[in-house]
C-alpha atoms as a PDB file:
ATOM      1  CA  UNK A   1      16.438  21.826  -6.759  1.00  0.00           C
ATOM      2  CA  UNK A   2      13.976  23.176  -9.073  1.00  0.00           C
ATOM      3  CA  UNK A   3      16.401  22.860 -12.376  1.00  0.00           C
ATOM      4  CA  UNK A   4      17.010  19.723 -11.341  1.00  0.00           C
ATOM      5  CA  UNK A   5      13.026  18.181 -11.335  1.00  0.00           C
ATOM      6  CA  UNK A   6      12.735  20.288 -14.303  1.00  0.00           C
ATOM      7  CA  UNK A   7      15.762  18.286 -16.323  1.00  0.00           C
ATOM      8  CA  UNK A   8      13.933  14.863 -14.679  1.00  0.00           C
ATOM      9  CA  UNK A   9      10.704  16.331 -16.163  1.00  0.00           C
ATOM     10  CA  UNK A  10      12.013  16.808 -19.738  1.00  0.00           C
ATOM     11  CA  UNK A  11      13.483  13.066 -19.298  1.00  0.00           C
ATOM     12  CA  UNK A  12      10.657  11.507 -18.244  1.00  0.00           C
ATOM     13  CA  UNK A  13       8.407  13.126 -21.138  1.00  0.00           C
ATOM     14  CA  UNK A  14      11.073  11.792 -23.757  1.00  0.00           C
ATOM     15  CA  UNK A  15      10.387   7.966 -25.288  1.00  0.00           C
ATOM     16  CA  UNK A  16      11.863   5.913 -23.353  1.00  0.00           C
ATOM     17  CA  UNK A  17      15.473   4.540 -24.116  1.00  0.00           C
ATOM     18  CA  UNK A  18      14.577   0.659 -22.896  1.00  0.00           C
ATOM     19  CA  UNK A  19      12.116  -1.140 -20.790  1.00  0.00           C
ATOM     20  CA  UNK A  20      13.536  -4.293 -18.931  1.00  0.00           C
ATOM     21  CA  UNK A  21      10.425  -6.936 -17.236  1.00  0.00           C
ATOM     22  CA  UNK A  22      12.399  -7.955 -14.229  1.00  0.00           C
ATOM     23  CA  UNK A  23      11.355 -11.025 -11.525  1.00  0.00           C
ATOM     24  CA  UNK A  24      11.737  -7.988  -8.272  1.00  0.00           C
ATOM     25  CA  UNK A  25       8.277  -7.182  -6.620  1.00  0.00           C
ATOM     26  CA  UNK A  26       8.960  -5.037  -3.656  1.00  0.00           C
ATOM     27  CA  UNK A  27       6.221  -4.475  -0.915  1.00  0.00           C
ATOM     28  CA  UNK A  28       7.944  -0.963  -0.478  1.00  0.00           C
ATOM     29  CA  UNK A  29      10.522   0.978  -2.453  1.00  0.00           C
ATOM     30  CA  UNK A  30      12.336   2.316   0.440  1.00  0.00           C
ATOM     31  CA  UNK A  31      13.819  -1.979   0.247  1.00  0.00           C
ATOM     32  CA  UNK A  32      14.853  -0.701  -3.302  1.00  0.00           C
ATOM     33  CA  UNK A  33      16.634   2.712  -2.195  1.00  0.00           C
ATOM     34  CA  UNK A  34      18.463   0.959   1.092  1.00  0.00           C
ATOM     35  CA  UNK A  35      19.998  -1.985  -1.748  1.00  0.00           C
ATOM     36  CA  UNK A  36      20.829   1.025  -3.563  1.00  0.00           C
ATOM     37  CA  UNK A  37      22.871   2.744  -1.045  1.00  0.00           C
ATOM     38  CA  UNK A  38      25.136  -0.901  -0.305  1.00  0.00           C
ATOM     39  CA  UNK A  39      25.714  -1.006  -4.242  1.00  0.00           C
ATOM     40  CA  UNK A  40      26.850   2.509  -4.141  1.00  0.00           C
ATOM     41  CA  UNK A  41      29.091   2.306  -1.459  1.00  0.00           C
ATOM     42  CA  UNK A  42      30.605  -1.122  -1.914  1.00  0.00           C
ATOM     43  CA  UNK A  43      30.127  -1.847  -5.730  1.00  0.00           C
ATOM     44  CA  UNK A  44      27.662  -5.246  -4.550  1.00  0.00           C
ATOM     45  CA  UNK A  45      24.139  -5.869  -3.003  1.00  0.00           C
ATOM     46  CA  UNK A  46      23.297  -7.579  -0.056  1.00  0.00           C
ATOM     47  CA  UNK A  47      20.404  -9.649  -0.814  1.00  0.00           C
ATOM     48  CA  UNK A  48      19.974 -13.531  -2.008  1.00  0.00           C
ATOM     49  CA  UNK A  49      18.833 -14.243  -5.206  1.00  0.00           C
ATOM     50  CA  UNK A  50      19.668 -16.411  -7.975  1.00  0.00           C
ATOM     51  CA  UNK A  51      22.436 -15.575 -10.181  1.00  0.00           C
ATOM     52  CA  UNK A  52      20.590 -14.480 -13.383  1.00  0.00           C
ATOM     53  CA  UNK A  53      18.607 -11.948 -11.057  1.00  0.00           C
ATOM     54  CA  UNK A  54      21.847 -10.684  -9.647  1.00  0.00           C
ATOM     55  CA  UNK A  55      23.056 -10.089 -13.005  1.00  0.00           C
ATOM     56  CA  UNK A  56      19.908  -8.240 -14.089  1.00  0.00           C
ATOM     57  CA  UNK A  57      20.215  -5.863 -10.387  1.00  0.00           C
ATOM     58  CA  UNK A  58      23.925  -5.283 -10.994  1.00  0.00           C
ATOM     59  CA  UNK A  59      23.211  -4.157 -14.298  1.00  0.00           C
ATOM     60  CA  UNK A  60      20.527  -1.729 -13.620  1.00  0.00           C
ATOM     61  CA  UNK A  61      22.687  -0.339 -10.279  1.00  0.00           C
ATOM     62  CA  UNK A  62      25.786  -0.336 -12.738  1.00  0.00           C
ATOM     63  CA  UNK A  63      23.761   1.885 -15.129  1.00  0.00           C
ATOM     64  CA  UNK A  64      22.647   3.864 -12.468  1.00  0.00           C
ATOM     65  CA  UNK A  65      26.000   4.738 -11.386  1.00  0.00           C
ATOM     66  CA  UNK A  66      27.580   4.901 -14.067  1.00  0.00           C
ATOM     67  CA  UNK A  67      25.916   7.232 -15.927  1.00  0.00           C
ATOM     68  CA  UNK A  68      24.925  10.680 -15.841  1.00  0.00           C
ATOM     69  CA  UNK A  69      21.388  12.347 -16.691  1.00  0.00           C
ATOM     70  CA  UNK A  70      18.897  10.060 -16.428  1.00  0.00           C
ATOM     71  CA  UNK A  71      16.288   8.334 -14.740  1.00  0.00           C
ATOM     72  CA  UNK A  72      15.638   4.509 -13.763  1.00  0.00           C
ATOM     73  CA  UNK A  73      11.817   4.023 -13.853  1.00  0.00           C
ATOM     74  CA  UNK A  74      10.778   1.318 -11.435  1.00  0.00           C
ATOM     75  CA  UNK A  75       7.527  -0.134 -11.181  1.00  0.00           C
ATOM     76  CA  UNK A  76       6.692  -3.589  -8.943  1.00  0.00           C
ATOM     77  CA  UNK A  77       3.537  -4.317  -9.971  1.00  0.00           C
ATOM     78  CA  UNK A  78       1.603  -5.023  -6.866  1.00  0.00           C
ATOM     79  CA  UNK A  79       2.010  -1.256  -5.580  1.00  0.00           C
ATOM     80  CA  UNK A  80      -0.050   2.019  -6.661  1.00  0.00           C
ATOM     81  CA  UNK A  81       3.100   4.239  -7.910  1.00  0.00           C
ATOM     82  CA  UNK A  82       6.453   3.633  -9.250  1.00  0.00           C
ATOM     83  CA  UNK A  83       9.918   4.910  -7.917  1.00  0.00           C
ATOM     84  CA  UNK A  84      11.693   7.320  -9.865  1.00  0.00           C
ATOM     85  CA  UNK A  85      15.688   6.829  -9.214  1.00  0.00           C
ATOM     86  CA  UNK A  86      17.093  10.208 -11.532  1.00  0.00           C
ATOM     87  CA  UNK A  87      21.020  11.218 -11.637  1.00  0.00           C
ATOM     88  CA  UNK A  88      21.343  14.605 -12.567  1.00  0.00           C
ATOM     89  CA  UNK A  89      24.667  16.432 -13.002  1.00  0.00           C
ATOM     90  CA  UNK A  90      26.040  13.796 -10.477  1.00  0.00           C
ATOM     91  CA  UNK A  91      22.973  14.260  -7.830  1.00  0.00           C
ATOM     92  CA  UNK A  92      21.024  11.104  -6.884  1.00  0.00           C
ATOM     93  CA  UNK A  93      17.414  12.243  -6.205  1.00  0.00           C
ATOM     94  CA  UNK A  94      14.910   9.397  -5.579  1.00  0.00           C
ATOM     95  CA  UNK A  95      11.105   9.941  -5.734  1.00  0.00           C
ATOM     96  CA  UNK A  96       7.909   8.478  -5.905  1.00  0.00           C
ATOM     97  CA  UNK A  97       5.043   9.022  -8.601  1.00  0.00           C
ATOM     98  CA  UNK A  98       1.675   7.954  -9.118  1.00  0.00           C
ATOM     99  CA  UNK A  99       0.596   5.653 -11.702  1.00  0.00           C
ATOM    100  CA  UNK A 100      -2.299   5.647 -14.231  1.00  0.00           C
ATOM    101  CA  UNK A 101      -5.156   3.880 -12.274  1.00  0.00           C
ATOM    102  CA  UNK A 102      -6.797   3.321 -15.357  1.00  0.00           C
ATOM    103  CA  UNK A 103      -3.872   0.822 -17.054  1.00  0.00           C
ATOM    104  CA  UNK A 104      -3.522  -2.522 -15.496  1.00  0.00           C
ATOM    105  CA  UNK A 105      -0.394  -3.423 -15.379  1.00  0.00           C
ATOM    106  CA  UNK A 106       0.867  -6.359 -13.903  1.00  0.00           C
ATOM    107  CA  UNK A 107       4.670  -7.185 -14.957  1.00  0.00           C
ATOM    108  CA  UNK A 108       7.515  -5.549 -12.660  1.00  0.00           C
ATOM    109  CA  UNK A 109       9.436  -2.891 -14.886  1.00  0.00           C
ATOM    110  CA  UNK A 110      12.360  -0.299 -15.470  1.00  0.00           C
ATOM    111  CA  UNK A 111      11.847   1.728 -17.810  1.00  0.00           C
ATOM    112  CA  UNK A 112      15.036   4.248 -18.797  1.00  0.00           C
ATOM    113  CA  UNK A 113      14.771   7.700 -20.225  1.00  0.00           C
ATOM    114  CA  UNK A 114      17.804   9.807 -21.388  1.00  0.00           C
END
């Protein structure tokens, strides 16, 4: 495990590759993770939302699973941390990390790193 946070460290220190604003404000990741686990296993999510936003969550799952090293920075900005979906040599590990108190941000993100 400890290779593994140290490859997602060397990622996450990297510029990032793209940042996407998104309309998704969660009151809790663990909503994010559980839609994650129905687009993994069946190729779709479960949840109602207008086409354009389906496009934008397919795409970010799609990247997610489809490619390897890397990690999807998600931040919704009502909450105190972001979530921190890494694949690394074909293992999902999820996490959560705190954010700079000191920068107010207020647009929901995913950032992408490399």
């Amino acid at each position: 495990m400890e290779s593994f946070l140290k490859k997602i460290k060397i990622l996450i220190k990297t510029p990032t590759k793209k940042i996407i604003y998104i309309p998704f404000e969660v009151s809790s990741y663990s909503k994010v993770i559980e839609t994650w686990k129905i687009y993994k296993k069946c190729g779709k999510h479960n949840i109602n939302i207008k086409d354009i936003e389906k496009k934008i969550l397919d795409n970010i799952f799609s990247f997610h699973n489809d490619h390897k090293n890397h990690v999807l920075l998600y931040y919704s900005a009502n909450l105190k941390n972001c979530l921190l979906m890494c694949r690394i040599e074909n293992k999902y590990i999820n996490m959560i990390a705190p954010i700079d108190p000191l920068q107010d941000i207020e647009r929901n993100f995913v950032a992408t790193y490399c």
